[in-house]
PDB file of N, CA and C in Angstrom:
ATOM      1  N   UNK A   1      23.723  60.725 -33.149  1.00  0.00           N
ATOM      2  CA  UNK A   1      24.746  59.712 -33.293  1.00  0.00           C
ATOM      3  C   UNK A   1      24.156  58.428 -33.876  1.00  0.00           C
ATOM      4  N   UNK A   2      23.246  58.206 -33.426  1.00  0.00           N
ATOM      5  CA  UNK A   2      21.884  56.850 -33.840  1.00  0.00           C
ATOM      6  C   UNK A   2      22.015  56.619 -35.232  1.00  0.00           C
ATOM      7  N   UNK A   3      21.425  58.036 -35.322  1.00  0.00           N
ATOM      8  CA  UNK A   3      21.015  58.284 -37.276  1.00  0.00           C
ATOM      9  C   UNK A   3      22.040  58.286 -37.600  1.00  0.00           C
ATOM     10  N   UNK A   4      23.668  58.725 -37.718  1.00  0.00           N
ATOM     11  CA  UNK A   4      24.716  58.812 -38.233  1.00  0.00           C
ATOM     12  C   UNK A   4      24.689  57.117 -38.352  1.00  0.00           C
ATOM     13  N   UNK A   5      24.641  56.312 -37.354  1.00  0.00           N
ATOM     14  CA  UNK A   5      25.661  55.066 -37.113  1.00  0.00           C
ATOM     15  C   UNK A   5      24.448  54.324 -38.337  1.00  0.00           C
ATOM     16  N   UNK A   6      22.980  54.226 -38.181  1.00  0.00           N
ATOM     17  CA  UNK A   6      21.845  53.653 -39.111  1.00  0.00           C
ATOM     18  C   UNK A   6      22.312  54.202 -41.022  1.00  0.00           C
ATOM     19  N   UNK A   7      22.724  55.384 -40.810  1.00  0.00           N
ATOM     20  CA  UNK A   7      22.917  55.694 -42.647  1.00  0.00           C
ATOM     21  C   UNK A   7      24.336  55.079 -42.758  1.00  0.00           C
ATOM     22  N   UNK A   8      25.019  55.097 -41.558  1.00  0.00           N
ATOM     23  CA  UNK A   8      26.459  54.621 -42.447  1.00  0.00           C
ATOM     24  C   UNK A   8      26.049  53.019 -43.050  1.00  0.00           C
ATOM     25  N   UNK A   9      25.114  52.403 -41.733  1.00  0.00           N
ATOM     26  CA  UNK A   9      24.749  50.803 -42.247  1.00  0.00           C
ATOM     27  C   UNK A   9      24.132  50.787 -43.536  1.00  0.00           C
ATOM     28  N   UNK A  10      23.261  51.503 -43.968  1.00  0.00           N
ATOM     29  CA  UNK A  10      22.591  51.712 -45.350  1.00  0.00           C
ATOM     30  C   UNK A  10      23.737  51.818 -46.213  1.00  0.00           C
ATOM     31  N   UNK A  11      24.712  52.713 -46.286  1.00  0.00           N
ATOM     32  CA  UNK A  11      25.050  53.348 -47.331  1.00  0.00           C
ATOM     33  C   UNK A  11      26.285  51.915 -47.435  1.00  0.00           C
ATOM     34  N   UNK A  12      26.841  51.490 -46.556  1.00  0.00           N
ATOM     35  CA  UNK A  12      27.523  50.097 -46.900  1.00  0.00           C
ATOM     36  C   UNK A  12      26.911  49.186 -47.261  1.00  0.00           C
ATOM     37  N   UNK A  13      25.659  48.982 -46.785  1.00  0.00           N
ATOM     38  CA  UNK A  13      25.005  47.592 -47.402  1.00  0.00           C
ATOM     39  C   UNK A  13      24.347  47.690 -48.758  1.00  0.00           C
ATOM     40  N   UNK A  14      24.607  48.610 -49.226  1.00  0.00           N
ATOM     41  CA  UNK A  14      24.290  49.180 -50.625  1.00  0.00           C
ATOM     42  C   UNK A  14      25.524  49.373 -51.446  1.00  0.00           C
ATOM     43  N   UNK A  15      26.440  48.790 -51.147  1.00  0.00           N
ATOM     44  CA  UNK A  15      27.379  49.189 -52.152  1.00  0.00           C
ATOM     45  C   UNK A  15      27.688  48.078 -52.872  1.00  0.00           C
ATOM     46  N   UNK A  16      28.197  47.522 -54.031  1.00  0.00           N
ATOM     47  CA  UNK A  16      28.238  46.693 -55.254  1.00  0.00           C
ATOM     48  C   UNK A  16      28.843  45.785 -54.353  1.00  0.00           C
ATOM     49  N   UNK A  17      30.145  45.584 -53.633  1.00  0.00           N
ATOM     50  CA  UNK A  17      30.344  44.870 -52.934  1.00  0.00           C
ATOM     51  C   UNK A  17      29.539  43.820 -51.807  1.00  0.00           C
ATOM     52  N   UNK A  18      28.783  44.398 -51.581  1.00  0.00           N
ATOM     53  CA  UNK A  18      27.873  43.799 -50.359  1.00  0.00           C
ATOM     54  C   UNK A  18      27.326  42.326 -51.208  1.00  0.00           C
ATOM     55  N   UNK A  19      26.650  41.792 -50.325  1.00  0.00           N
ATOM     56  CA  UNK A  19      26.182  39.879 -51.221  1.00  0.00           C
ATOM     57  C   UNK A  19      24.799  40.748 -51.437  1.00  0.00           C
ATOM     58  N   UNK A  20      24.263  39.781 -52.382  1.00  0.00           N
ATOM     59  CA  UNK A  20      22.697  40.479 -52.695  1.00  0.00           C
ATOM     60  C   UNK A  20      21.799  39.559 -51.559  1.00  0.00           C
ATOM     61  N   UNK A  21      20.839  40.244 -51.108  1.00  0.00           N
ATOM     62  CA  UNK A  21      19.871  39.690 -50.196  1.00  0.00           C
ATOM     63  C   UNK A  21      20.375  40.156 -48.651  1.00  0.00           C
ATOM     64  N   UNK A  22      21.598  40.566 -48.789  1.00  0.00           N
ATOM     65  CA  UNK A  22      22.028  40.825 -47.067  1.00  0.00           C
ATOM     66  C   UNK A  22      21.549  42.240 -46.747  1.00  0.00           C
ATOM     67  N   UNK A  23      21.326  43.606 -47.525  1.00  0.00           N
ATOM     68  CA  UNK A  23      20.752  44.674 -47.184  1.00  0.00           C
ATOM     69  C   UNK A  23      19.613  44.701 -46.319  1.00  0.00           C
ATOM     70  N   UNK A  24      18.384  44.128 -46.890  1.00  0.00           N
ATOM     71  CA  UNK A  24      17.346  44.046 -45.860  1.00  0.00           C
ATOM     72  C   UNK A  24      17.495  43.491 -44.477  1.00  0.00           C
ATOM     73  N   UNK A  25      18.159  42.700 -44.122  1.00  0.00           N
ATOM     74  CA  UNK A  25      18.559  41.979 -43.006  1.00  0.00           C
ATOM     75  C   UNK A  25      19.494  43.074 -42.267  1.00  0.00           C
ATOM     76  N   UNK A  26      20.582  43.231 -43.166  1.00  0.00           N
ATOM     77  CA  UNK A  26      21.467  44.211 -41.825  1.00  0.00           C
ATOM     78  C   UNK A  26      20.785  45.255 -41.662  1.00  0.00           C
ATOM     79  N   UNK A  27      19.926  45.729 -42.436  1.00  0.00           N
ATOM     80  CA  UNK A  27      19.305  47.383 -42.643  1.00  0.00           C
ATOM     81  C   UNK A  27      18.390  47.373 -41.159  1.00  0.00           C
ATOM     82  N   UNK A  28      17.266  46.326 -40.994  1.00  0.00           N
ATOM     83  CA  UNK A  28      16.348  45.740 -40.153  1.00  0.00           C
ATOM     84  C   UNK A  28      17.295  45.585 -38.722  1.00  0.00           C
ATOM     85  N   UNK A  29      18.208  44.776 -38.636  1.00  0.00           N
ATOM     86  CA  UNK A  29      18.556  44.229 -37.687  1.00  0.00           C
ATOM     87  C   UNK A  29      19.290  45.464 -37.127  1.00  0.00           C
ATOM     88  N   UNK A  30      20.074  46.451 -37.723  1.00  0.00           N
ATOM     89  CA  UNK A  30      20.473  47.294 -37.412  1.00  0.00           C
ATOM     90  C   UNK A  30      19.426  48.416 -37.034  1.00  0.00           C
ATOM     91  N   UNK A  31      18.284  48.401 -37.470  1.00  0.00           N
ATOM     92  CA  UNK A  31      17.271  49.866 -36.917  1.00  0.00           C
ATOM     93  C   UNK A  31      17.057  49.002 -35.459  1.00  0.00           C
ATOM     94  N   UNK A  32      16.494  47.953 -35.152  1.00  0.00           N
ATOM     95  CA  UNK A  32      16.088  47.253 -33.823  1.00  0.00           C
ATOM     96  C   UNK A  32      16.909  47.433 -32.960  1.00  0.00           C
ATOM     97  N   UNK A  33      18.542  47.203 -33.593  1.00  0.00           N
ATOM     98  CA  UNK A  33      19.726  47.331 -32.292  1.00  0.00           C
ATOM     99  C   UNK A  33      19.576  49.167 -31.975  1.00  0.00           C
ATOM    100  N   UNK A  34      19.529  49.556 -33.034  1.00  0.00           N
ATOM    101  CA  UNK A  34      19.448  51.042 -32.818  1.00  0.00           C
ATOM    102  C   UNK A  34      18.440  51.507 -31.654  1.00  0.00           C
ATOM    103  N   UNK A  35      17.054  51.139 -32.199  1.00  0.00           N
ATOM    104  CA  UNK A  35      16.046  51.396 -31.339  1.00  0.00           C
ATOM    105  C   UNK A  35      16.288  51.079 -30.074  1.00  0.00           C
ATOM    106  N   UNK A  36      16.433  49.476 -29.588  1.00  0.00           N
ATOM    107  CA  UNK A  36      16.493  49.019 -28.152  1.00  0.00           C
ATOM    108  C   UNK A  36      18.024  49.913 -27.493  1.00  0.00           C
ATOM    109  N   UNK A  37      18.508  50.443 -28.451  1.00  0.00           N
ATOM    110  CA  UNK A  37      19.973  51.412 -27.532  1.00  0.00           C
ATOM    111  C   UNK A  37      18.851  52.810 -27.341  1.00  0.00           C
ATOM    112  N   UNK A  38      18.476  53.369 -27.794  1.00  0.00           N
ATOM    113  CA  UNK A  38      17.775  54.298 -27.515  1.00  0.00           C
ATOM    114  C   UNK A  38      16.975  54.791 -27.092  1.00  0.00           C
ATOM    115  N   UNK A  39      15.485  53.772 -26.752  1.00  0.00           N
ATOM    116  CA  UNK A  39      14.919  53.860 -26.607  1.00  0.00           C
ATOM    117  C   UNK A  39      14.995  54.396 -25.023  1.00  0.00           C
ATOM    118  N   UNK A  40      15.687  53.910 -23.913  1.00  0.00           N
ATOM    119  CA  UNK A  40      16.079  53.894 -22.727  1.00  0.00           C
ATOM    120  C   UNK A  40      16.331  56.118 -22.505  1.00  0.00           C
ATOM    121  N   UNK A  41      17.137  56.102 -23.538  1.00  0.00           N
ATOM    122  CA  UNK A  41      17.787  57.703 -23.830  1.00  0.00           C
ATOM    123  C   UNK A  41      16.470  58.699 -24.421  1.00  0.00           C
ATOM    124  N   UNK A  42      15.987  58.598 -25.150  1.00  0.00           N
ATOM    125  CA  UNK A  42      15.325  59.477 -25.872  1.00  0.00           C
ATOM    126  C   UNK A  42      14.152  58.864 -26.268  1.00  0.00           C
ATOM    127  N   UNK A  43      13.638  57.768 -26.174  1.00  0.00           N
ATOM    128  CA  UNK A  43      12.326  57.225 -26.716  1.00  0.00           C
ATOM    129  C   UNK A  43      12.668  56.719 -28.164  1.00  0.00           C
ATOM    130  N   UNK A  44      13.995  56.493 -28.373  1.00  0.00           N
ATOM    131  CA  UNK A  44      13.990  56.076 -30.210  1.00  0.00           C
ATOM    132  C   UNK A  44      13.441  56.906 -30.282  1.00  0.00           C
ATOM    133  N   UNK A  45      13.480  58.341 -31.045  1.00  0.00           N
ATOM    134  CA  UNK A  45      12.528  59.406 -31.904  1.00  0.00           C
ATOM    135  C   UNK A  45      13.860  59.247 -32.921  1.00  0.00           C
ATOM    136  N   UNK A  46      13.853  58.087 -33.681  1.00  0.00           N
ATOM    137  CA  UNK A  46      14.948  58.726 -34.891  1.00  0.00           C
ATOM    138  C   UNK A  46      14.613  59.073 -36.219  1.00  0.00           C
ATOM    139  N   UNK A  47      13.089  59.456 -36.284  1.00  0.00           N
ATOM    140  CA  UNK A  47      12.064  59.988 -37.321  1.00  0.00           C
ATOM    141  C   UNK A  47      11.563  61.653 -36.646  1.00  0.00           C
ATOM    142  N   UNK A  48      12.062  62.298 -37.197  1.00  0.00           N
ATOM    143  CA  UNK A  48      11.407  63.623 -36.871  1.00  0.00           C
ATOM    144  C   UNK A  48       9.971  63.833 -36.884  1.00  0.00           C
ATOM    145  N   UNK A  49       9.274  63.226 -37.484  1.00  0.00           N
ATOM    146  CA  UNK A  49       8.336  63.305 -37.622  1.00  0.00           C
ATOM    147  C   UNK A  49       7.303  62.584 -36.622  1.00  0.00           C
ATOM    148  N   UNK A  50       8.017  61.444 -35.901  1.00  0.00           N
ATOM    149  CA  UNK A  50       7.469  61.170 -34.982  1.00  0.00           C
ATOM    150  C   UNK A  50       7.275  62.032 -33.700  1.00  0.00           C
ATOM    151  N   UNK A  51       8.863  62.452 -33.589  1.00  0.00           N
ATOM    152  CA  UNK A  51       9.230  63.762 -32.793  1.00  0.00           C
ATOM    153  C   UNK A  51       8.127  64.340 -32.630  1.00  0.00           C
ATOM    154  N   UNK A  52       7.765  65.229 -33.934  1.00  0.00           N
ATOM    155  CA  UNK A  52       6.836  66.269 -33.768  1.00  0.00           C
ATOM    156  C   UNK A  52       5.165  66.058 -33.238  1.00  0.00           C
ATOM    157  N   UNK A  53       5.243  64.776 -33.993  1.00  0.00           N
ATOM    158  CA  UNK A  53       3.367  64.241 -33.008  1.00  0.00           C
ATOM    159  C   UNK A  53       3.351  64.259 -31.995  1.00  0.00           C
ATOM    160  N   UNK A  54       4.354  63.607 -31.216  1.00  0.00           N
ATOM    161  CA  UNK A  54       4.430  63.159 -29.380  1.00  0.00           C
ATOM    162  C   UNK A  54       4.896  65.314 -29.428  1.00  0.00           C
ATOM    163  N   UNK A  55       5.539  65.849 -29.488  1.00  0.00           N
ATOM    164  CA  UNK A  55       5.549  66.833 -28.928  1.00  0.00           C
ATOM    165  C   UNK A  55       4.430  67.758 -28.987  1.00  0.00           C
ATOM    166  N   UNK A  56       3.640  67.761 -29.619  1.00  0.00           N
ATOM    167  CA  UNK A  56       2.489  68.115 -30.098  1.00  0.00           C
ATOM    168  C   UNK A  56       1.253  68.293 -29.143  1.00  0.00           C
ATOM    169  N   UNK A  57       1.344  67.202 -28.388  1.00  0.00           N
ATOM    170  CA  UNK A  57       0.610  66.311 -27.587  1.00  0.00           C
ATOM    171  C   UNK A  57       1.299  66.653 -25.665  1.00  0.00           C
ATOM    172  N   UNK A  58       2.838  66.904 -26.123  1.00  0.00           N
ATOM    173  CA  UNK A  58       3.709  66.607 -24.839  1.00  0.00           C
ATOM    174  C   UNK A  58       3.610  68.404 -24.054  1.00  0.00           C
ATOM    175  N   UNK A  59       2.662  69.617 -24.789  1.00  0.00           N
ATOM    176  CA  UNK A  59       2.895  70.482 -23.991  1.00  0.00           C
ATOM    177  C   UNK A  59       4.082  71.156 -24.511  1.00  0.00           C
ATOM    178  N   UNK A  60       4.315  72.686 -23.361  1.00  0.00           N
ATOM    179  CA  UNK A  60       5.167  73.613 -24.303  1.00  0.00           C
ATOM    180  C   UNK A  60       6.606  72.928 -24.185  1.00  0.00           C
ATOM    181  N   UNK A  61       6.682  72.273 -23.039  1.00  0.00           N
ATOM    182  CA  UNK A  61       7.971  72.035 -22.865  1.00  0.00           C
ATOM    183  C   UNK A  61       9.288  71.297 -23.725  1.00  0.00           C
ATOM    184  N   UNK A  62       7.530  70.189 -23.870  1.00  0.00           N
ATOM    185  CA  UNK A  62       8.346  69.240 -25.823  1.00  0.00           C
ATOM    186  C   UNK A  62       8.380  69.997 -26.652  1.00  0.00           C
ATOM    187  N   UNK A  63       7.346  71.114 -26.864  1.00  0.00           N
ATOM    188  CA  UNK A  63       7.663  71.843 -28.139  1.00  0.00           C
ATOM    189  C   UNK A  63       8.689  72.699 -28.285  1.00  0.00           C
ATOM    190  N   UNK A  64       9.198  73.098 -26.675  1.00  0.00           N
ATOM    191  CA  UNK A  64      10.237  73.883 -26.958  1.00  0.00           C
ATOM    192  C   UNK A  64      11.421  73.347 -26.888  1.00  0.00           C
ATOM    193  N   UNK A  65      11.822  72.373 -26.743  1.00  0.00           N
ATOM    194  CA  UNK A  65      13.011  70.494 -27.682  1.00  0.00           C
ATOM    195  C   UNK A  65      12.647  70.181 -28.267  1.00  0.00           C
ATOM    196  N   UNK A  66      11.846  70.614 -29.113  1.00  0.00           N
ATOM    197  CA  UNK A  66      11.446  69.845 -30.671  1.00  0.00           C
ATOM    198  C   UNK A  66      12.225  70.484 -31.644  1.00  0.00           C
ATOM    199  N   UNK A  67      13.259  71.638 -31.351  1.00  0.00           N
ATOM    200  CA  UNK A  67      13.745  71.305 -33.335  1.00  0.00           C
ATOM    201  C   UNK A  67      15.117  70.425 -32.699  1.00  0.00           C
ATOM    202  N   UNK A  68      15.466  70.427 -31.659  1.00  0.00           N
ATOM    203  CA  UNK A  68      16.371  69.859 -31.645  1.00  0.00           C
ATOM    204  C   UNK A  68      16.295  67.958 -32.147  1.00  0.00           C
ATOM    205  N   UNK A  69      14.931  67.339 -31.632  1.00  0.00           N
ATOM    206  CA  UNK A  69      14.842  66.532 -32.438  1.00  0.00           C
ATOM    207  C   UNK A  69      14.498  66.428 -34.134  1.00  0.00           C
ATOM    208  N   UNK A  70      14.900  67.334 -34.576  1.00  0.00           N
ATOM    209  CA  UNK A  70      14.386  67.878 -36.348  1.00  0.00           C
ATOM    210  C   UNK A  70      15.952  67.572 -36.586  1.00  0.00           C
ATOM    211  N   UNK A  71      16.934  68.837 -35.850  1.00  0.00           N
ATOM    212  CA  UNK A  71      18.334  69.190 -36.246  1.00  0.00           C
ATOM    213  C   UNK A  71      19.260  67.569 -35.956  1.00  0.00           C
ATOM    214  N   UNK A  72      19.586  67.101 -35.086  1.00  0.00           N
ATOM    215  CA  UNK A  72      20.106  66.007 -34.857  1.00  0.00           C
ATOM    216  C   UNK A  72      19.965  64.708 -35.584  1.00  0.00           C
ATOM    217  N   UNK A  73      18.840  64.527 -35.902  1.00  0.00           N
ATOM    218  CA  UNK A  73      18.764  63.481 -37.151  1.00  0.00           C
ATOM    219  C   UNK A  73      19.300  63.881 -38.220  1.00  0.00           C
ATOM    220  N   UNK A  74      19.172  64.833 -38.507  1.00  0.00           N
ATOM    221  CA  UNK A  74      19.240  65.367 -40.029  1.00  0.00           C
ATOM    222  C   UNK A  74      20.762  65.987 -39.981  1.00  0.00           C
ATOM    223  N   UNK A  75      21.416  66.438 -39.201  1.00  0.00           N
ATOM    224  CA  UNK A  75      23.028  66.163 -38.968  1.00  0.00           C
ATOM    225  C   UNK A  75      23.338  64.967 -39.060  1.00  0.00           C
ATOM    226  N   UNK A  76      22.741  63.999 -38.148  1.00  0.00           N
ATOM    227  CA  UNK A  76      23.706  62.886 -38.014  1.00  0.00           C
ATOM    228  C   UNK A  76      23.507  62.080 -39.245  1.00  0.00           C
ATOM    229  N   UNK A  77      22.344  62.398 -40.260  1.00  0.00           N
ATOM    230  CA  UNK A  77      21.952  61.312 -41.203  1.00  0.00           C
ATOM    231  C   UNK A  77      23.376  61.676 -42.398  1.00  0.00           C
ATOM    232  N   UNK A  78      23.212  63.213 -42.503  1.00  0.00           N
ATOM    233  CA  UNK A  78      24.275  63.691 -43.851  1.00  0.00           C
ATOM    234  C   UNK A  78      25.354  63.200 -42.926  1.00  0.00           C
ATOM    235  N   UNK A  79      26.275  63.316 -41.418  1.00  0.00           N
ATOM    236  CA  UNK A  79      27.401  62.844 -40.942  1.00  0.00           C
ATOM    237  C   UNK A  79      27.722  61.554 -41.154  1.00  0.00           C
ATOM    238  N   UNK A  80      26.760  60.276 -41.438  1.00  0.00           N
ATOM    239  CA  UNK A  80      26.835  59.297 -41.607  1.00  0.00           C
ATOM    240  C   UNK A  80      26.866  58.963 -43.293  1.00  0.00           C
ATOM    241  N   UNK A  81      26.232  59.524 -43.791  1.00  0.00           N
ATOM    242  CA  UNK A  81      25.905  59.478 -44.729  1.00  0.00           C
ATOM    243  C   UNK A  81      27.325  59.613 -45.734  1.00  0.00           C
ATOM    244  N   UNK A  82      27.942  60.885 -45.285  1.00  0.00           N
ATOM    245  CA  UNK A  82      29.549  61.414 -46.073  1.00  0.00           C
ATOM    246  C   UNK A  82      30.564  59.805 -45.238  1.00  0.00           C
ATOM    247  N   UNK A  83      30.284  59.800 -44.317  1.00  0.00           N
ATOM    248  CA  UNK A  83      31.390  58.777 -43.744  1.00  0.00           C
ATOM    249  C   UNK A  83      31.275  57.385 -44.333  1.00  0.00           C
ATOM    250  N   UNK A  84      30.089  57.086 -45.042  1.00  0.00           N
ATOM    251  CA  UNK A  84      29.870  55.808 -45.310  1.00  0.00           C
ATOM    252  C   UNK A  84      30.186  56.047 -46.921  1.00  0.00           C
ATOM    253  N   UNK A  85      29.988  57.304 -47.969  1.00  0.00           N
ATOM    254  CA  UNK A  85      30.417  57.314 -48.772  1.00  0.00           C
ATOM    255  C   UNK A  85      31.695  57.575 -48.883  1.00  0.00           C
ATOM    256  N   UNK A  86      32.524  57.866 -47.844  1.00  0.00           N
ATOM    257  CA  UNK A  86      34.054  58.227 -47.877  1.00  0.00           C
ATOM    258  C   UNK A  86      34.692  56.479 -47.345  1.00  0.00           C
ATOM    259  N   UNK A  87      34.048  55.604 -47.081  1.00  0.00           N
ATOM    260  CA  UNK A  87      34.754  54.454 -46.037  1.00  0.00           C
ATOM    261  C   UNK A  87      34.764  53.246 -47.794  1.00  0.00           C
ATOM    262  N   UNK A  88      33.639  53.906 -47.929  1.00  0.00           N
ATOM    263  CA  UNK A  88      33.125  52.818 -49.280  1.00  0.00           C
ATOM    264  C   UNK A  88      33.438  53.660 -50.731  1.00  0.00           C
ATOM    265  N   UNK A  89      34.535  54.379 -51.459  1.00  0.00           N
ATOM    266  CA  UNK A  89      34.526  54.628 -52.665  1.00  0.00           C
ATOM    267  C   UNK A  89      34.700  54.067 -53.449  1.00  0.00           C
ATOM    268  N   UNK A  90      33.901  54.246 -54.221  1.00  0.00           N
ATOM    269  CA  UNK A  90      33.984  52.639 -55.333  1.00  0.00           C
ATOM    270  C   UNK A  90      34.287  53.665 -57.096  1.00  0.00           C
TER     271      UNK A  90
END
């Protein structure tokens, strides 16, 4: 849901409409709000790749919830991703 709600912020603050200079700021300010919501839930893992080091490390038990941290980003990134190009057609 994280990654969905972070690409929809990208894919709006990138669109011709947006002011120039405000992308980096909402892009930033929006991964931090993201993180501090998550972190509490899941450790912020909203990089798969981070996923996979700490599970690596975490024993069979992380490894055997590790694609689910692979699959869930990578759903929610294309779910966000179509919603932010469907909210914003230009």
């Amino acid at each position: 849901m994280i990654t969905a709600l972070f690409l929809f912020v990208i894919v709006c603050v990138t669109t011709r409409n947006c002011p120039a200079g405000f992308a980096p700021i909402a892009i930033g300010l929006s991964l931090t709000l993201f993180h501090l919501i998550a972190i509490p839930i899941s450790n912020a893992s909203l990089n798969p790749a981070r996923s996979t080091a700490t599970a690596l490390f975490g024993g069979s038990e992380a490894l055997s919830s590790l694609w689910l941290f692979w699959v869930a980003p990578i759903f929610g990134g294309v779910v966000g991703a179509i919603i932010g190009r469907w909210v914003h057609q230009e």
